[in-house]
N, C-alpha and C. Protein backbone atom coordinates (compact mmCIF):
# COMPACT_ATOMS: atom_id res chain seq x y z
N UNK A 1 -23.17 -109.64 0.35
CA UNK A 1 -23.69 -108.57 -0.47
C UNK A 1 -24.77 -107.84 0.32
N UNK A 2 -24.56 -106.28 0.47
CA UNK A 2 -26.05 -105.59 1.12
C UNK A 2 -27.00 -105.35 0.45
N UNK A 3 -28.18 -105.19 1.05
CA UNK A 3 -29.36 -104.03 -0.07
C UNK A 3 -29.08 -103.82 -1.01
N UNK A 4 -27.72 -103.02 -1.04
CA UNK A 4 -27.84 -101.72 -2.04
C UNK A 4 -26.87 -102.41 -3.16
N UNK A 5 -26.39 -102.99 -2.90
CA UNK A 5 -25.89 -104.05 -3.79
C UNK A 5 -26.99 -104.89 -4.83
N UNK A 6 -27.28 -105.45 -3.90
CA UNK A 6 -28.70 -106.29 -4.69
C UNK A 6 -29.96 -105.36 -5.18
N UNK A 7 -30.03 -104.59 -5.13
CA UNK A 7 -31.02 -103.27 -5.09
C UNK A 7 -30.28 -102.83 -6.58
N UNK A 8 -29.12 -103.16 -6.94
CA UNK A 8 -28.31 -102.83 -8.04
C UNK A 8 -28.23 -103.86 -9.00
N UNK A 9 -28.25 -104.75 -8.11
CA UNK A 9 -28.36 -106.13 -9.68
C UNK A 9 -29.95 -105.78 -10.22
N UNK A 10 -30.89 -106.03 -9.14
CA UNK A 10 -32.12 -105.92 -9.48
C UNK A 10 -32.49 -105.21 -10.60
N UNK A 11 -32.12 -103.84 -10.59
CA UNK A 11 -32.42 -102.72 -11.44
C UNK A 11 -32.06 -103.26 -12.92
N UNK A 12 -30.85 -104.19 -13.29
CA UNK A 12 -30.43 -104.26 -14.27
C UNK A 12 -31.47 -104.90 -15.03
N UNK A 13 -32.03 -106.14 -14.51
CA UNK A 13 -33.32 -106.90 -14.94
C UNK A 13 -34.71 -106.13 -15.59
N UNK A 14 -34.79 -106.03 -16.72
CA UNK A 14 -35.74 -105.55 -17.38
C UNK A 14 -37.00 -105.58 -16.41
N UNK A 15 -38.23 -105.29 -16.66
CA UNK A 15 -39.46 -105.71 -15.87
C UNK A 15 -40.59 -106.86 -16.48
N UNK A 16 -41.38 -107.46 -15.54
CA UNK A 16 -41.40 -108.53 -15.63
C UNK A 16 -41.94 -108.82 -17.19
N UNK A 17 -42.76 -108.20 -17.77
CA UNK A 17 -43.61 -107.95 -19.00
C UNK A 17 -42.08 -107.82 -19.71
N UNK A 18 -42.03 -107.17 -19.98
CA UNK A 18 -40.03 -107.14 -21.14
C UNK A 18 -39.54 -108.91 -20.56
N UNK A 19 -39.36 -109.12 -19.60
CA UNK A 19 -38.81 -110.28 -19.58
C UNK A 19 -39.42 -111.26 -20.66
N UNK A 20 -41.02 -111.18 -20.10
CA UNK A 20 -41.35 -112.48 -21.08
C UNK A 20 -41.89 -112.34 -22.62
N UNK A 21 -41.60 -111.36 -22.94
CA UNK A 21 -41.83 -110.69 -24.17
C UNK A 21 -40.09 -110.80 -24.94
N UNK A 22 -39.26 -110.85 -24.37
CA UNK A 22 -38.10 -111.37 -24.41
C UNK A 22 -37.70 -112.72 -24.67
N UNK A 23 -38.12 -113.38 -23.97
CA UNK A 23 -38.32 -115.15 -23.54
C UNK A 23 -38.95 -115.58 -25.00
N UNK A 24 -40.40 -114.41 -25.14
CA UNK A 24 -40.82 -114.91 -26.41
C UNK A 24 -40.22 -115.16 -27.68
N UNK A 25 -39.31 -113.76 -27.95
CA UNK A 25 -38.95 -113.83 -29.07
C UNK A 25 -37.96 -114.77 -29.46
N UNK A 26 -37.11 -115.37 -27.90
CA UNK A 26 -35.88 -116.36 -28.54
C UNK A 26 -36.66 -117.48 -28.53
N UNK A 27 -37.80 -117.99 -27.91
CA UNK A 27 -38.41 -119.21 -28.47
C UNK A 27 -38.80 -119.63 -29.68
N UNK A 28 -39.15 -118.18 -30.79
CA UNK A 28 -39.24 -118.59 -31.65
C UNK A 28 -38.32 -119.40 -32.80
N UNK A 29 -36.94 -118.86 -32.19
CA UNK A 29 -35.24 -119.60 -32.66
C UNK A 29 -35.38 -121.07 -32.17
N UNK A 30 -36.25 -121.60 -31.39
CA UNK A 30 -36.24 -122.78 -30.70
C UNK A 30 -36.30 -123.93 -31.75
N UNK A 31 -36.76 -123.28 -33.22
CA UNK A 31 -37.28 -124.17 -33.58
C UNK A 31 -36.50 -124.52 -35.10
N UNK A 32 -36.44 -125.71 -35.37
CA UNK A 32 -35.08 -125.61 -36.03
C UNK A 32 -36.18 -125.70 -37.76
N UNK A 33 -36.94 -125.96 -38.38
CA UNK A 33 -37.43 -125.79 -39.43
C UNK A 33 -37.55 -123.98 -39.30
N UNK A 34 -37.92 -123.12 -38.57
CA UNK A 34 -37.86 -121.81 -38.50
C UNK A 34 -36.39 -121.15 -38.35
N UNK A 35 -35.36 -122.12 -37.90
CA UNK A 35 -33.95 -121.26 -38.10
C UNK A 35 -33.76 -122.17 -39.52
N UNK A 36 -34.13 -122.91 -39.51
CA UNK A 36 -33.56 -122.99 -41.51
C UNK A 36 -34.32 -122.24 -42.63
N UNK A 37 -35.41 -121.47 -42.02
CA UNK A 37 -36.10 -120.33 -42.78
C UNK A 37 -34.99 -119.28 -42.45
N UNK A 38 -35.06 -118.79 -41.56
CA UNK A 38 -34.01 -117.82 -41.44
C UNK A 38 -32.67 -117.74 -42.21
N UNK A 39 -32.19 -118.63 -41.60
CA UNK A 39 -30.68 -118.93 -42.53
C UNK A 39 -31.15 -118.62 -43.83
N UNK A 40 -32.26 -119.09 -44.64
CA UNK A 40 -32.17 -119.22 -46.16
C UNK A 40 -32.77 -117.62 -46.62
N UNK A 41 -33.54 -116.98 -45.59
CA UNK A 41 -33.75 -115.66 -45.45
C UNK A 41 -32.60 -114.43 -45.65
N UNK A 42 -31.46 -115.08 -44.82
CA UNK A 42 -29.97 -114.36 -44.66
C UNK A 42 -29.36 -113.86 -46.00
N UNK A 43 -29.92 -115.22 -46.95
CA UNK A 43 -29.18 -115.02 -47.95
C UNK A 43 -29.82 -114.55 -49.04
N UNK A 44 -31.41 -114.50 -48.88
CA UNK A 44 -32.17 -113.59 -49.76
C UNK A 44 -33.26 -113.62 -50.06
N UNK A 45 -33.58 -112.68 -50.56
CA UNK A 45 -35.73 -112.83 -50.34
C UNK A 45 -35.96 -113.69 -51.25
N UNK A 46 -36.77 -114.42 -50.59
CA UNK A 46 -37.46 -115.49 -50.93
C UNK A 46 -38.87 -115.90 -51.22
N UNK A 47 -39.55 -116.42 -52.18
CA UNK A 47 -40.70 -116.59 -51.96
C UNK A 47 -41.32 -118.02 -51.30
N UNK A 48 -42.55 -118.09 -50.90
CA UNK A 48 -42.72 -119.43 -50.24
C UNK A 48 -42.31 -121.10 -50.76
N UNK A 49 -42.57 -120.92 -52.16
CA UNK A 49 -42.20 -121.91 -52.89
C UNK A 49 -41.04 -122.03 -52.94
N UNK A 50 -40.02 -121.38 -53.57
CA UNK A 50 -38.67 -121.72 -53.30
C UNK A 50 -38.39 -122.11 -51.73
N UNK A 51 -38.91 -121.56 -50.57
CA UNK A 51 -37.86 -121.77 -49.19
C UNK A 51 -38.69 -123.33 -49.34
N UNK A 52 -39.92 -123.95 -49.44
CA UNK A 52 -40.62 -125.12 -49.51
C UNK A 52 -39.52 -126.06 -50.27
N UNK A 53 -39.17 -125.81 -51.72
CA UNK A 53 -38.58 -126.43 -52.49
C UNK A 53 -37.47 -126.76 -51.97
N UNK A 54 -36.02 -125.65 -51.53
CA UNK A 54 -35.36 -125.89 -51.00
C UNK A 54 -35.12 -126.37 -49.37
N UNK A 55 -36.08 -126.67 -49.09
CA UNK A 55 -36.00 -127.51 -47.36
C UNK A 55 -36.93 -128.65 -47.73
N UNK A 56 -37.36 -128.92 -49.14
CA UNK A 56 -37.82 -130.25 -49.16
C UNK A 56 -39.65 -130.61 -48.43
N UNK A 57 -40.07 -129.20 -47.84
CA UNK A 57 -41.10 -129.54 -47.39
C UNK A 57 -42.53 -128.63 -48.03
N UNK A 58 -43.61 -129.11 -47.64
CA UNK A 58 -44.81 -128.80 -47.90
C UNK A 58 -44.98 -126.80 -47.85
N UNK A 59 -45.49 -126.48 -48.84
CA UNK A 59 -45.65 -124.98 -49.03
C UNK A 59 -46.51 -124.73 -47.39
N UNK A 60 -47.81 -125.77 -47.14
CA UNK A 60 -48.69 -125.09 -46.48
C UNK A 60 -47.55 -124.94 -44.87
N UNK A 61 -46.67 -125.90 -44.69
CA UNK A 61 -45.88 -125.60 -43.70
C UNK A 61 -45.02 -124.58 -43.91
N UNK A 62 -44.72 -124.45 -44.31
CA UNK A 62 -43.58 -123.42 -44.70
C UNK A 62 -44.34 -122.40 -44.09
N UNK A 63 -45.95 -122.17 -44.79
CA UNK A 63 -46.64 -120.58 -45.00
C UNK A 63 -46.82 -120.64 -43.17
N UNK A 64 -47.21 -121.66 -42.39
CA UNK A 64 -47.43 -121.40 -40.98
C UNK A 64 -46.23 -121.01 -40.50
N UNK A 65 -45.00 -121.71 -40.42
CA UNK A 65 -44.34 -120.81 -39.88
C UNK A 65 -43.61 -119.59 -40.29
N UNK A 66 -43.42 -118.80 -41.45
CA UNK A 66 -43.50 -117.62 -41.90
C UNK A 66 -44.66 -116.66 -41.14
N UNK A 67 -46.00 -117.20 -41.22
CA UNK A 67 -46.49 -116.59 -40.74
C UNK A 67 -46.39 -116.10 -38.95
N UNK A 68 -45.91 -117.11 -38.25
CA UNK A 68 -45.19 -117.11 -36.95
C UNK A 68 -44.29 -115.93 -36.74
N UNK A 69 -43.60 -116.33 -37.98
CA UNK A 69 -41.73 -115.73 -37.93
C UNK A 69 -42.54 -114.01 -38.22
N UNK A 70 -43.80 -113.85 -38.75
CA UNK A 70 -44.01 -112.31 -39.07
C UNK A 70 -44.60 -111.60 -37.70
N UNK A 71 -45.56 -112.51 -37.31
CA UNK A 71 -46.28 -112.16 -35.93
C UNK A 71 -44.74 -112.15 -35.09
N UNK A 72 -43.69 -112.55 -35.04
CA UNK A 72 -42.94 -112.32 -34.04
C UNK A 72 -41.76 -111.30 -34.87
N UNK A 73 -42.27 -110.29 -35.56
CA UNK A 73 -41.64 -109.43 -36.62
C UNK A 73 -40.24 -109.99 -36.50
N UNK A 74 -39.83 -110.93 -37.17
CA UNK A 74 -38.37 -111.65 -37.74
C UNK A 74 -38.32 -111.70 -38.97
N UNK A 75 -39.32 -111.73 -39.56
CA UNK A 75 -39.43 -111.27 -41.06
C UNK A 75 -40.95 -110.54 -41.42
N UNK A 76 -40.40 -110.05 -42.93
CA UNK A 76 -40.97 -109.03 -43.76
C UNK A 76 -41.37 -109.61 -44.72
N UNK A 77 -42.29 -108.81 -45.32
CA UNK A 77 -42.52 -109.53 -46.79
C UNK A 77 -43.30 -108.41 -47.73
N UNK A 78 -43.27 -108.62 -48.94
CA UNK A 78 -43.70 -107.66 -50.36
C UNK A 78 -44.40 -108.81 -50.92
N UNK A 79 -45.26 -107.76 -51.54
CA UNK A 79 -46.40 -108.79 -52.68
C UNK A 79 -45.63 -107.90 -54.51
N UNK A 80 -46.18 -109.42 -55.02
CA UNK A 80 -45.40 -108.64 -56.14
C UNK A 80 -46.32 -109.46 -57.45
N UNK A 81 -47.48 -108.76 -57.91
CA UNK A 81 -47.96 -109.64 -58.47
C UNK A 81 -49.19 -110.63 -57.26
N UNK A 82 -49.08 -111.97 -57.80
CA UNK A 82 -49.54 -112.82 -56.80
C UNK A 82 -48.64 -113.82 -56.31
N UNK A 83 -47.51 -113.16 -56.35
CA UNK A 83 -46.27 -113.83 -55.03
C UNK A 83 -46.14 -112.76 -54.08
N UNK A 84 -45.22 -113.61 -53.03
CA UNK A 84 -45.36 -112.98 -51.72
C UNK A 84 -43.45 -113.62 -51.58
N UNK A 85 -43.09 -112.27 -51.61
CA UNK A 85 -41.29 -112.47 -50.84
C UNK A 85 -41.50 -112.15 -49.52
N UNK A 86 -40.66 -113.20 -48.93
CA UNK A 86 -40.17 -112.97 -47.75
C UNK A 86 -38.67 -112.63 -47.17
N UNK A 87 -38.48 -111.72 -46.68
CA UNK A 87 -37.08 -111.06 -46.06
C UNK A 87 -36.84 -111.19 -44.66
N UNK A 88 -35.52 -111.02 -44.47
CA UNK A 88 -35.39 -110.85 -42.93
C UNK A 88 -35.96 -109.46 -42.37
N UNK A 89 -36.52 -109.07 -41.29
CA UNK A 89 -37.21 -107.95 -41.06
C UNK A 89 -35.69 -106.67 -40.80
N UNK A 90 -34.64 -107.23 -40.39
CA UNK A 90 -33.57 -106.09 -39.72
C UNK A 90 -32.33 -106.88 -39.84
N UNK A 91 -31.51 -106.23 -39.88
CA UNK A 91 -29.62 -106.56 -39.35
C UNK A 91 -29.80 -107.14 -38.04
N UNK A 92 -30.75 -106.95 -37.55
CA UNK A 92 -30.38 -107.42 -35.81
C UNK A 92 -30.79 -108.76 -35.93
N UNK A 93 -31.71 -109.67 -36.97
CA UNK A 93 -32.06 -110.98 -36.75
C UNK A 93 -30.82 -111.68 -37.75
N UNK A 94 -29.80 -111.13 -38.58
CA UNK A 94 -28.85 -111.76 -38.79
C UNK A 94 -27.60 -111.79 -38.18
N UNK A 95 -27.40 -110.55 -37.21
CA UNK A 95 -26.74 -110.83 -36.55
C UNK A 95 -26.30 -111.75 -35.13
N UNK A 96 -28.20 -111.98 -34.80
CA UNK A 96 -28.43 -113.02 -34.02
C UNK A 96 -27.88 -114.62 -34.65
N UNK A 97 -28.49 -114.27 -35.73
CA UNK A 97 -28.24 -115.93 -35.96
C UNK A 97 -26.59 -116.15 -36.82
N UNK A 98 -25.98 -114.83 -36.86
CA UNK A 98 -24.48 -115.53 -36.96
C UNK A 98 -23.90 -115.40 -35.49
N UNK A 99 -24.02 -114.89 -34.39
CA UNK A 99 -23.43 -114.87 -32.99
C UNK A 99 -24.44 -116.36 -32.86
N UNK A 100 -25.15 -117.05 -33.50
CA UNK A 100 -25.46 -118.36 -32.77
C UNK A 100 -24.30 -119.31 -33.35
N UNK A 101 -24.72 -119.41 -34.53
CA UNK A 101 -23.63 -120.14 -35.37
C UNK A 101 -22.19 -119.94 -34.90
N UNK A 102 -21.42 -118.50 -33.98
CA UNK A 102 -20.34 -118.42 -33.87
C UNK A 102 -19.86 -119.16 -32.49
N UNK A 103 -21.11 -118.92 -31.64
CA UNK A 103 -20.77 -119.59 -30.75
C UNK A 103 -20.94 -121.36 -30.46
N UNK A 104 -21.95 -121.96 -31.31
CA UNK A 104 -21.78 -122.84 -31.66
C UNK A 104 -20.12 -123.79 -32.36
N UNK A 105 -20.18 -122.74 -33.09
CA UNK A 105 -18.79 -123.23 -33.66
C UNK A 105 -17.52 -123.11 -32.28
N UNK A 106 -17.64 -121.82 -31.65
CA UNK A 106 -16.79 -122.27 -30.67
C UNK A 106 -16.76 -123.22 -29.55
N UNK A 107 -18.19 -123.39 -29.03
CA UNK A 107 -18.63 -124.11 -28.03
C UNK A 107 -18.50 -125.60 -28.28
N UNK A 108 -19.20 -126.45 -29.53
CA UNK A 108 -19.21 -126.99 -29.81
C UNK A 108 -17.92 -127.96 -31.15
N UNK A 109 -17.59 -126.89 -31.54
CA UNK A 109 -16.72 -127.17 -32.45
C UNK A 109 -15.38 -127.22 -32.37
N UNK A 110 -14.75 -126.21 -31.06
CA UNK A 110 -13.80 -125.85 -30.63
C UNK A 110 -12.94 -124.64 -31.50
N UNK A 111 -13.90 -124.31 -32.84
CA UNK A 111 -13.23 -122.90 -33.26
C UNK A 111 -13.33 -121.62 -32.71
N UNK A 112 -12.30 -120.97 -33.01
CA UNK A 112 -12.06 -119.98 -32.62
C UNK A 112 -11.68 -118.67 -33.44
N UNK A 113 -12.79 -118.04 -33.93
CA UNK A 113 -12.67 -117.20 -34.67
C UNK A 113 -12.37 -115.75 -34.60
């Protein structure tokens, strides 16, 4: 391969700041109590108590990583009263997490959808 070849892959690579600002955001998927917020997000706004209730765990955990999942804008939220719903922020974080699940299922599962 010459220069100008590699001079061509190069370019494709975001810069270094986008890279790890990139890096960041899929770490936050790293974490599997925060993709079972998500998932339960997918299917509809939620308030803290219910996603707590339904994953079986402590509200004050729940509220830290929500609060994570907002600082890394993956979700949204409305006050309504003195509750607080939480949503997925865009189409693009459910479409992430069904291309995970799909490839999972193929990778791991051997389906093929």
């Amino acid at each position: 391969m010459d220069k100008q070849e590699i001079g061509k892959l190069s370019a494709g690579i975001p810069l270094d700041e986008e890279v790890g600002d990139i890096a960041d955001f899929f770490k936050v998927f790293g974490d599997p109590t925060r993709l079972k917020i998500l998932f339960l997000l997918e299917q509809s706004e939620l308030s803290v108590n219910i996603i707590a209730e339904t994953l079986g765990m402590h509200q004050s955990t729940i509220s830290q990583q929500l609060k994570l999942l907002r600082a890394s804008r993956l979700v949204k939220h409305r006050k309504e009263g003195r509750r607080i719903y939480y949503s997925l922020n865009d189409d693009h974080i459910a479409r992430i997490l069904s291309m995970g699940v799909e490839h999972y299922e193929e990778t791991f599962l051997g389906r093929h959808i």
